[in-house]
PDB file of N, CA and C in Angstrom:
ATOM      1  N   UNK A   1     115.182  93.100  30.572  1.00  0.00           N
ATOM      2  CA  UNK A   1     115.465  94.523  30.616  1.00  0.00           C
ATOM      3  C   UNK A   1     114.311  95.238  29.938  1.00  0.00           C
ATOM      4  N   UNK A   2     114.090  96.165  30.470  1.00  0.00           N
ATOM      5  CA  UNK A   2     112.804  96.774  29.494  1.00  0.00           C
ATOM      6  C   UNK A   2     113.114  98.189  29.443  1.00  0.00           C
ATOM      7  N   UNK A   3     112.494  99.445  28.748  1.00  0.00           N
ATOM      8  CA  UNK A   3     112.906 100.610  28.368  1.00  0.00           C
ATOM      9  C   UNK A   3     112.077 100.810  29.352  1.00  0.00           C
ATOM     10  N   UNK A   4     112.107 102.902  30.176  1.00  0.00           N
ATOM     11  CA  UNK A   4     111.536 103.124  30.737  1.00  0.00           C
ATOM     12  C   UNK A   4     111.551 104.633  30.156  1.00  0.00           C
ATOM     13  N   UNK A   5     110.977 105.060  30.014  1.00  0.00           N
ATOM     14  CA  UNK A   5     111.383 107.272  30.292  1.00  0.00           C
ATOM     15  C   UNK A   5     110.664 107.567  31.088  1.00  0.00           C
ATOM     16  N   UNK A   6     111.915 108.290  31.578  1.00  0.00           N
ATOM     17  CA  UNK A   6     111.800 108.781  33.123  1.00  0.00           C
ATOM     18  C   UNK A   6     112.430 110.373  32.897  1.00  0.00           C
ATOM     19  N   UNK A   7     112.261 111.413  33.542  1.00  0.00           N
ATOM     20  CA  UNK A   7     112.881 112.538  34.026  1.00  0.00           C
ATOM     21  C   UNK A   7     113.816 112.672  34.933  1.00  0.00           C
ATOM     22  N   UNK A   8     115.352 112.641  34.379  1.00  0.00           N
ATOM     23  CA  UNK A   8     116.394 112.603  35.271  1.00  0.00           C
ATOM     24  C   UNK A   8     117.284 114.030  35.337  1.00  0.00           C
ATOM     25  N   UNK A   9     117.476 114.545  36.673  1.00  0.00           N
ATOM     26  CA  UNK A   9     118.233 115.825  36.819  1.00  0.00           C
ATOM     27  C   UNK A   9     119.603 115.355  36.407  1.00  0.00           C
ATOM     28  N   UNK A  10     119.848 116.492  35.394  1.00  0.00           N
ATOM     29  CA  UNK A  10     121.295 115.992  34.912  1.00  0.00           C
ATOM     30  C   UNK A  10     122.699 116.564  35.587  1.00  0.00           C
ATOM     31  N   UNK A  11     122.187 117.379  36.494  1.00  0.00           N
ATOM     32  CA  UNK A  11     123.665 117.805  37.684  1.00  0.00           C
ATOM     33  C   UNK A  11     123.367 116.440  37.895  1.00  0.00           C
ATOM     34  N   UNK A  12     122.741 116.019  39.036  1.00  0.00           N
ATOM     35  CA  UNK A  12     122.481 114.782  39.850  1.00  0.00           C
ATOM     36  C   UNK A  12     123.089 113.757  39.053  1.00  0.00           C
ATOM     37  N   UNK A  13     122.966 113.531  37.636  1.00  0.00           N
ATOM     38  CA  UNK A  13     123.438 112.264  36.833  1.00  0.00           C
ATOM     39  C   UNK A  13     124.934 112.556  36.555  1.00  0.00           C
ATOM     40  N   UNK A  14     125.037 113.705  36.737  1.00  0.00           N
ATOM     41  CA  UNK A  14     126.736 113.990  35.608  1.00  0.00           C
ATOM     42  C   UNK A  14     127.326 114.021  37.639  1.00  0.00           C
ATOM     43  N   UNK A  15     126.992 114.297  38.694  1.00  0.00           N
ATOM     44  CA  UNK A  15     127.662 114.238  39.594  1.00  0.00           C
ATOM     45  C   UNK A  15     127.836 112.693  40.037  1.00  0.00           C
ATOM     46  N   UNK A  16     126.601 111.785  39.477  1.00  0.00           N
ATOM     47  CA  UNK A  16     126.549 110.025  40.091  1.00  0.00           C
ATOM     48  C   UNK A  16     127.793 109.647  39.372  1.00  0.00           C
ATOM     49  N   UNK A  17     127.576 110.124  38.282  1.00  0.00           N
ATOM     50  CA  UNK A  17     128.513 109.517  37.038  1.00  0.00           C
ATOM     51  C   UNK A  17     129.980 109.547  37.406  1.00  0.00           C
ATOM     52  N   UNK A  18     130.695 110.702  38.111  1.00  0.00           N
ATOM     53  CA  UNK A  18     131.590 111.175  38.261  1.00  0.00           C
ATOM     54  C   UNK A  18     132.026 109.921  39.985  1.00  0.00           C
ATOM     55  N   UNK A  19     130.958 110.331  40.727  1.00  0.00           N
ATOM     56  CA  UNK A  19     131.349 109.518  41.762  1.00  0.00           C
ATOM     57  C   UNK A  19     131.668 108.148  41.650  1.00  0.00           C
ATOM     58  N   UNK A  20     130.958 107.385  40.361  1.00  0.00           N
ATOM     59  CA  UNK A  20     130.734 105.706  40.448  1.00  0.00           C
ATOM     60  C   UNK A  20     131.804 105.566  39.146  1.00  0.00           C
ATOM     61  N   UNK A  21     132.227 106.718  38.444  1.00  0.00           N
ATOM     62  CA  UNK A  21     133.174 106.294  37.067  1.00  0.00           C
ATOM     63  C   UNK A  21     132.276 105.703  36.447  1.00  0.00           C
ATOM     64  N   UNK A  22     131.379 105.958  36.082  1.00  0.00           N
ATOM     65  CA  UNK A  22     130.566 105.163  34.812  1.00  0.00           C
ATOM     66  C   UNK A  22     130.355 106.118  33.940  1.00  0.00           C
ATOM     67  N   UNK A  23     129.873 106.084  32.496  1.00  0.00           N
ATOM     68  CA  UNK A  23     130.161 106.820  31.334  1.00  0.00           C
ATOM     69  C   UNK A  23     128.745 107.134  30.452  1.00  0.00           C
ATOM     70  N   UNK A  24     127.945 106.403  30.898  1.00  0.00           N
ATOM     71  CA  UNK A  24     127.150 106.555  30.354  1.00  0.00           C
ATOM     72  C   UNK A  24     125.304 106.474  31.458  1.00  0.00           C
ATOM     73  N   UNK A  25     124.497 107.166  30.928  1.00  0.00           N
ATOM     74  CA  UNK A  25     123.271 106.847  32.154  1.00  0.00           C
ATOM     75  C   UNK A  25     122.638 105.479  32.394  1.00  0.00           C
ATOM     76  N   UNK A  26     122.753 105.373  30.865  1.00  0.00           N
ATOM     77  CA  UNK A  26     122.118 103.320  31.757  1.00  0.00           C
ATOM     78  C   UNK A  26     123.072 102.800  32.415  1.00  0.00           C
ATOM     79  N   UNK A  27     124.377 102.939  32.561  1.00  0.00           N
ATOM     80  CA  UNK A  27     125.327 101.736  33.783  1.00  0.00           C
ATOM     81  C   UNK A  27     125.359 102.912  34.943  1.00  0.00           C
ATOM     82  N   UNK A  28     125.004 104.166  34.869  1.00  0.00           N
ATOM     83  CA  UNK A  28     125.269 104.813  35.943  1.00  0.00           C
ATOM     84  C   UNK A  28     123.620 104.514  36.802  1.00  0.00           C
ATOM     85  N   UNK A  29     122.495 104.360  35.728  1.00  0.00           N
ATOM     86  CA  UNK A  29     121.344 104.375  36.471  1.00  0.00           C
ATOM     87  C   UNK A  29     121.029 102.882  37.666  1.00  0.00           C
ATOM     88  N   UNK A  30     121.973 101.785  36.582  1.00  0.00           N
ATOM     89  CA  UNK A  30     121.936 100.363  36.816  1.00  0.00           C
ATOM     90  C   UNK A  30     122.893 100.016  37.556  1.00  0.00           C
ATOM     91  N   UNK A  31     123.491 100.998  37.935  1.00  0.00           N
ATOM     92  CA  UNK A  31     124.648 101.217  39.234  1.00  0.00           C
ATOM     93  C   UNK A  31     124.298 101.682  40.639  1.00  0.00           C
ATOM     94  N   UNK A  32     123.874 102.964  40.003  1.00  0.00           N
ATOM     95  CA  UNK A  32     123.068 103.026  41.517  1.00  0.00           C
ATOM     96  C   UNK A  32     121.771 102.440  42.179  1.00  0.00           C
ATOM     97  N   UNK A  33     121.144 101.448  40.997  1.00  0.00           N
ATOM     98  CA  UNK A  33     120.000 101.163  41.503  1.00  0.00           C
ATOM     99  C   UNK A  33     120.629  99.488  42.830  1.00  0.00           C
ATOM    100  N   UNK A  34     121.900  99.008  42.064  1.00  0.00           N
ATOM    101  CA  UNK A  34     122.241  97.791  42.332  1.00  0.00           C
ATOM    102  C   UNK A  34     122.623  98.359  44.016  1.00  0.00           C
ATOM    103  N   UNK A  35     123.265  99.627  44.380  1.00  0.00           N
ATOM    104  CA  UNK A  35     123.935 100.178  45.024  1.00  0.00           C
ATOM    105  C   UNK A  35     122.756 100.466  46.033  1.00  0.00           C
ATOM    106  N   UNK A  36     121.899 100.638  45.659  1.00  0.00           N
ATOM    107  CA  UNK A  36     120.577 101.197  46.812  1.00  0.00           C
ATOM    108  C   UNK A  36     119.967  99.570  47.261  1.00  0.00           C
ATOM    109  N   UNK A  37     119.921  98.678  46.360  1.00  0.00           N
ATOM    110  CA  UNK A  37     119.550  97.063  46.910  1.00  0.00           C
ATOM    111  C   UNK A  37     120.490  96.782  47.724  1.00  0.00           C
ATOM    112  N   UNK A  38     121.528  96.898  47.973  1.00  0.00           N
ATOM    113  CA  UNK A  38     122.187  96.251  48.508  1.00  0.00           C
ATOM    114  C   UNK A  38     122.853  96.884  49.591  1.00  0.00           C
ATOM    115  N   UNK A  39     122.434  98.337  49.910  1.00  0.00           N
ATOM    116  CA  UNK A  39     122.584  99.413  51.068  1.00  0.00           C
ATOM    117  C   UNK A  39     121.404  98.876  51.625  1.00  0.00           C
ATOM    118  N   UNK A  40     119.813  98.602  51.455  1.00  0.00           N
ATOM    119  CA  UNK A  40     119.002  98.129  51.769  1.00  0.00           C
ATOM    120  C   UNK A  40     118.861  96.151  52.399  1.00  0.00           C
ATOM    121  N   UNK A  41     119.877  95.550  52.087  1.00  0.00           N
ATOM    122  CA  UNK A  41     120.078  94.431  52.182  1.00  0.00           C
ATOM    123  C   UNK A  41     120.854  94.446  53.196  1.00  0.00           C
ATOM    124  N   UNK A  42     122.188  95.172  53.608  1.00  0.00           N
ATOM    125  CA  UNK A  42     122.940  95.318  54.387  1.00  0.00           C
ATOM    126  C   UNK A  42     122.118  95.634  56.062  1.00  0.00           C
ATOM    127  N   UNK A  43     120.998  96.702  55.391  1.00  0.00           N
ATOM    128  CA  UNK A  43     120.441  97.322  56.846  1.00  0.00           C
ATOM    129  C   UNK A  43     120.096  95.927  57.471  1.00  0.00           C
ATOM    130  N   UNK A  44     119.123  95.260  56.513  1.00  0.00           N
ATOM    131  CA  UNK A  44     117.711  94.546  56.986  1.00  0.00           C
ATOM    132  C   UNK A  44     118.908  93.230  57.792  1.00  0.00           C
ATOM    133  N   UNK A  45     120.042  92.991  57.051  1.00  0.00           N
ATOM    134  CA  UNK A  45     120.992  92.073  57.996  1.00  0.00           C
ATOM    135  C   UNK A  45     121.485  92.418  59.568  1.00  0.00           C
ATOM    136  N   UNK A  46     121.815  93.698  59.166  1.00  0.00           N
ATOM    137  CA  UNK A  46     122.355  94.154  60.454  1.00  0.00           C
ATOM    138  C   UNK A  46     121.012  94.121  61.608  1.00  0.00           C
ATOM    139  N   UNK A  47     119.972  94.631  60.962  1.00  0.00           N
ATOM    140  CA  UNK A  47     118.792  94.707  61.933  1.00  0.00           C
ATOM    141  C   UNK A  47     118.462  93.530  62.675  1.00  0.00           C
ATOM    142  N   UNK A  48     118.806  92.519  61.696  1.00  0.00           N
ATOM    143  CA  UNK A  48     118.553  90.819  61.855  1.00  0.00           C
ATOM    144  C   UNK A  48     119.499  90.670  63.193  1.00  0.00           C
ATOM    145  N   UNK A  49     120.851  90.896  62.952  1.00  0.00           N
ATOM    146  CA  UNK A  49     122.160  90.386  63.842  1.00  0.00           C
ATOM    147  C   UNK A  49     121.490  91.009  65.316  1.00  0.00           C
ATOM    148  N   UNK A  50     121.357  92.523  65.187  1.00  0.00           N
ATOM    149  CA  UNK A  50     120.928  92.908  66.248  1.00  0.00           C
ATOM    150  C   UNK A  50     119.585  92.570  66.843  1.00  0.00           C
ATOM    151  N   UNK A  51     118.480  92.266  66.450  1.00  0.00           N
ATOM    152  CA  UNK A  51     117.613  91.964  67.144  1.00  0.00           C
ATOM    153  C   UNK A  51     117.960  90.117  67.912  1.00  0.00           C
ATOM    154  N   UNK A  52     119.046  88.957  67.319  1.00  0.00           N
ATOM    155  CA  UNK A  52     119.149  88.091  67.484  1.00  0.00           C
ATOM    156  C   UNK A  52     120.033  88.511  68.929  1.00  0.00           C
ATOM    157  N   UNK A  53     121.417  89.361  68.710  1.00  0.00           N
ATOM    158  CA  UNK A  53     122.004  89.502  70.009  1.00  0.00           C
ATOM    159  C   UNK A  53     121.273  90.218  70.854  1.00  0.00           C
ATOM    160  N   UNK A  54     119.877  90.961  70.767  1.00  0.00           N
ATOM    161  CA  UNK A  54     119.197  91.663  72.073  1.00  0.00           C
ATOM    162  C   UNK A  54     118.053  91.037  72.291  1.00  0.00           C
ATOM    163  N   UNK A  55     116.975  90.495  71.469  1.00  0.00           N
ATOM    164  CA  UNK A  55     115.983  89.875  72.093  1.00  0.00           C
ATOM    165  C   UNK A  55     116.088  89.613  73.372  1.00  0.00           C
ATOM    166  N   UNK A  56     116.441  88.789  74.139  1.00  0.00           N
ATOM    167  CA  UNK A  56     116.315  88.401  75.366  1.00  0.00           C
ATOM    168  C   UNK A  56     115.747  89.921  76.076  1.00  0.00           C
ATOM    169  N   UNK A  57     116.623  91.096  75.625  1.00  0.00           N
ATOM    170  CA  UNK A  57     116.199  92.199  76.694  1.00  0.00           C
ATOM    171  C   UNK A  57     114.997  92.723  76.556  1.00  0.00           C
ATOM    172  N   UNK A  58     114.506  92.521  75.174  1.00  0.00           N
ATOM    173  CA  UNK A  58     113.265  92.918  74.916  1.00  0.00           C
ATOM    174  C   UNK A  58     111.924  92.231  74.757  1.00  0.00           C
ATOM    175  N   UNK A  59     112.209  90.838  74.645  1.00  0.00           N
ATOM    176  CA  UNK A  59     111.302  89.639  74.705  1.00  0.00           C
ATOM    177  C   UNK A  59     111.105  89.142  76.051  1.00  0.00           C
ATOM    178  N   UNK A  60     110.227  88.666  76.470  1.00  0.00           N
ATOM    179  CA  UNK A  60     109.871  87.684  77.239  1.00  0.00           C
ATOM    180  C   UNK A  60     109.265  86.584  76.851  1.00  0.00           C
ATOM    181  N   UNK A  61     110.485  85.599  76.401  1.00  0.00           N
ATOM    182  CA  UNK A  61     110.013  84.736  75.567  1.00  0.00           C
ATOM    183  C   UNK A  61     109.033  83.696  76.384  1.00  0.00           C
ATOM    184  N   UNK A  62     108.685  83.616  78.218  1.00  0.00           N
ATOM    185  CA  UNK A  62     107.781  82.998  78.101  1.00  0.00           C
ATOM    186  C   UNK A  62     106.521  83.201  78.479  1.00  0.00           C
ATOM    187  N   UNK A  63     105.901  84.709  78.320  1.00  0.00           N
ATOM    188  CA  UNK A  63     104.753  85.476  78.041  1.00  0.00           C
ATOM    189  C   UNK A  63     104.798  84.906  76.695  1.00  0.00           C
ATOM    190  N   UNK A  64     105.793  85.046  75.745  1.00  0.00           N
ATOM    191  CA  UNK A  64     105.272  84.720  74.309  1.00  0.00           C
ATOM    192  C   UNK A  64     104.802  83.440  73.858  1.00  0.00           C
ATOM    193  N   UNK A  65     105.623  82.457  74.394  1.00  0.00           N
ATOM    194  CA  UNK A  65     105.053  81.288  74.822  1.00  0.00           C
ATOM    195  C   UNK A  65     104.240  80.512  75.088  1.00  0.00           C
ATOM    196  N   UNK A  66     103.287  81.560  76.275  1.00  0.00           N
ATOM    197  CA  UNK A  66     102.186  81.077  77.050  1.00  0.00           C
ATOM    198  C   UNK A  66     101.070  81.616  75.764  1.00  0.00           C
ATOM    199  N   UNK A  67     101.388  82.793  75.196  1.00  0.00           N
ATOM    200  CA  UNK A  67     100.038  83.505  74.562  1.00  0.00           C
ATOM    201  C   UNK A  67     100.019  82.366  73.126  1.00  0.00           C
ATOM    202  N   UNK A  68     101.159  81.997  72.843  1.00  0.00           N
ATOM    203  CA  UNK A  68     101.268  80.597  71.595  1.00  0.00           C
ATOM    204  C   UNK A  68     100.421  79.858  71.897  1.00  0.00           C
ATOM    205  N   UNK A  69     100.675  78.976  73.679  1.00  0.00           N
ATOM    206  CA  UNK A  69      99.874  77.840  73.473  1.00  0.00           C
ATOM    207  C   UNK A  69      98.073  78.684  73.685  1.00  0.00           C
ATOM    208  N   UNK A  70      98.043  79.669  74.526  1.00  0.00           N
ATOM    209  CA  UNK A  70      96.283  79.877  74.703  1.00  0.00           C
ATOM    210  C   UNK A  70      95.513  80.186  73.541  1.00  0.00           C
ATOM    211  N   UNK A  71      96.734  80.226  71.979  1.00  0.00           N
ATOM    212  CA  UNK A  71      95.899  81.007  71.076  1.00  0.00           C
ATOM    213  C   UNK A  71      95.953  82.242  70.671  1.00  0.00           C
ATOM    214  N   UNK A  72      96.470  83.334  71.282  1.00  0.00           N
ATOM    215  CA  UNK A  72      96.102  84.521  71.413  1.00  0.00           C
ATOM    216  C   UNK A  72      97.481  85.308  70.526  1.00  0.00           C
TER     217      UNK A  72
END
Protein backbone atom coordinates (compact mmCIF):
# COMPACT_ATOMS: atom_id res chain seq x y z
CA UNK A 1 0.00 0.00 0.00
CA UNK A 2 1.63 3.25 -0.43
CA UNK A 3 0.36 6.96 0.35
CA UNK A 4 -0.58 9.09 -2.55
CA UNK A 5 -2.06 12.99 -2.51
CA UNK A 6 -4.19 13.47 -4.89
CA UNK A 7 -7.04 16.24 -5.42
CA UNK A 8 -10.41 14.75 -4.85
CA UNK A 9 -13.90 16.61 -5.56
CA UNK A 10 -15.68 16.17 -2.44
CA UNK A 11 -19.49 16.26 -3.87
CA UNK A 12 -18.11 13.40 -6.13
CA UNK A 13 -16.58 11.57 -2.86
CA UNK A 14 -19.49 12.29 -0.33
CA UNK A 15 -21.95 11.16 -3.41
CA UNK A 16 -19.44 7.62 -4.09
CA UNK A 17 -19.58 7.27 -0.45
CA UNK A 18 -23.27 7.37 -0.17
CA UNK A 19 -23.78 5.05 -3.24
CA UNK A 20 -21.11 2.18 -2.13
CA UNK A 21 -21.97 2.72 1.96
CA UNK A 22 -18.46 3.20 2.77
CA UNK A 23 -17.44 5.73 5.52
CA UNK A 24 -14.50 6.80 4.97
CA UNK A 25 -12.23 7.96 1.53
CA UNK A 26 -9.62 5.29 1.57
CA UNK A 27 -12.34 2.22 1.42
CA UNK A 28 -14.49 4.45 -0.71
CA UNK A 29 -11.35 5.30 -3.01
CA UNK A 30 -10.24 1.39 -2.76
CA UNK A 31 -13.77 0.58 -3.65
CA UNK A 32 -14.20 2.17 -6.53
CA UNK A 33 -10.91 1.58 -7.85
CA UNK A 34 -11.61 -2.46 -7.28
CA UNK A 35 -15.09 -1.60 -9.00
CA UNK A 36 -13.54 0.03 -12.23
CA UNK A 37 -10.97 -3.35 -12.53
CA UNK A 38 -13.40 -5.42 -12.63
CA UNK A 39 -16.11 -3.37 -14.90
CA UNK A 40 -12.95 -3.46 -17.13
CA UNK A 41 -12.40 -7.27 -16.73
CA UNK A 42 -15.98 -8.04 -17.37
CA UNK A 43 -15.82 -6.00 -20.84
CA UNK A 44 -12.47 -7.58 -22.08
CA UNK A 45 -14.47 -11.21 -21.24
CA UNK A 46 -17.45 -10.45 -22.89
CA UNK A 47 -15.41 -9.09 -25.92
CA UNK A 48 -13.52 -12.48 -25.70
CA UNK A 49 -17.05 -14.65 -25.70
CA UNK A 50 -18.11 -12.57 -28.57
CA UNK A 51 -15.39 -12.49 -30.87
CA UNK A 52 -15.10 -16.60 -30.18
CA UNK A 53 -19.03 -16.99 -31.13
CA UNK A 54 -18.53 -14.59 -34.42
CA UNK A 55 -15.17 -15.08 -35.84
CA UNK A 56 -16.13 -17.37 -38.46
CA UNK A 57 -18.20 -14.25 -39.93
CA UNK A 58 -15.43 -12.11 -39.81
CA UNK A 59 -12.34 -14.32 -40.34
CA UNK A 60 -11.37 -16.24 -43.11
CA UNK A 61 -9.54 -18.51 -41.38
CA UNK A 62 -8.02 -19.95 -44.55
CA UNK A 63 -6.61 -16.64 -46.10
CA UNK A 64 -5.20 -16.54 -42.53
CA UNK A 65 -3.75 -19.68 -42.85
CA UNK A 66 -2.25 -19.44 -46.15
CA UNK A 67 -0.55 -15.86 -45.15
CA UNK A 68 0.90 -18.14 -41.77
CA UNK A 69 2.46 -20.62 -43.90
CA UNK A 70 3.98 -17.85 -46.82
CA UNK A 71 5.27 -15.76 -43.89
CA UNK A 72 3.46 -12.75 -44.32
Amino acid sequence: MSKTLVDVDNDMLAFTQHRLGTTTKRDTINRALAIAAAISADDRARALRWLQENAEAFLDFDVLEERERSGL
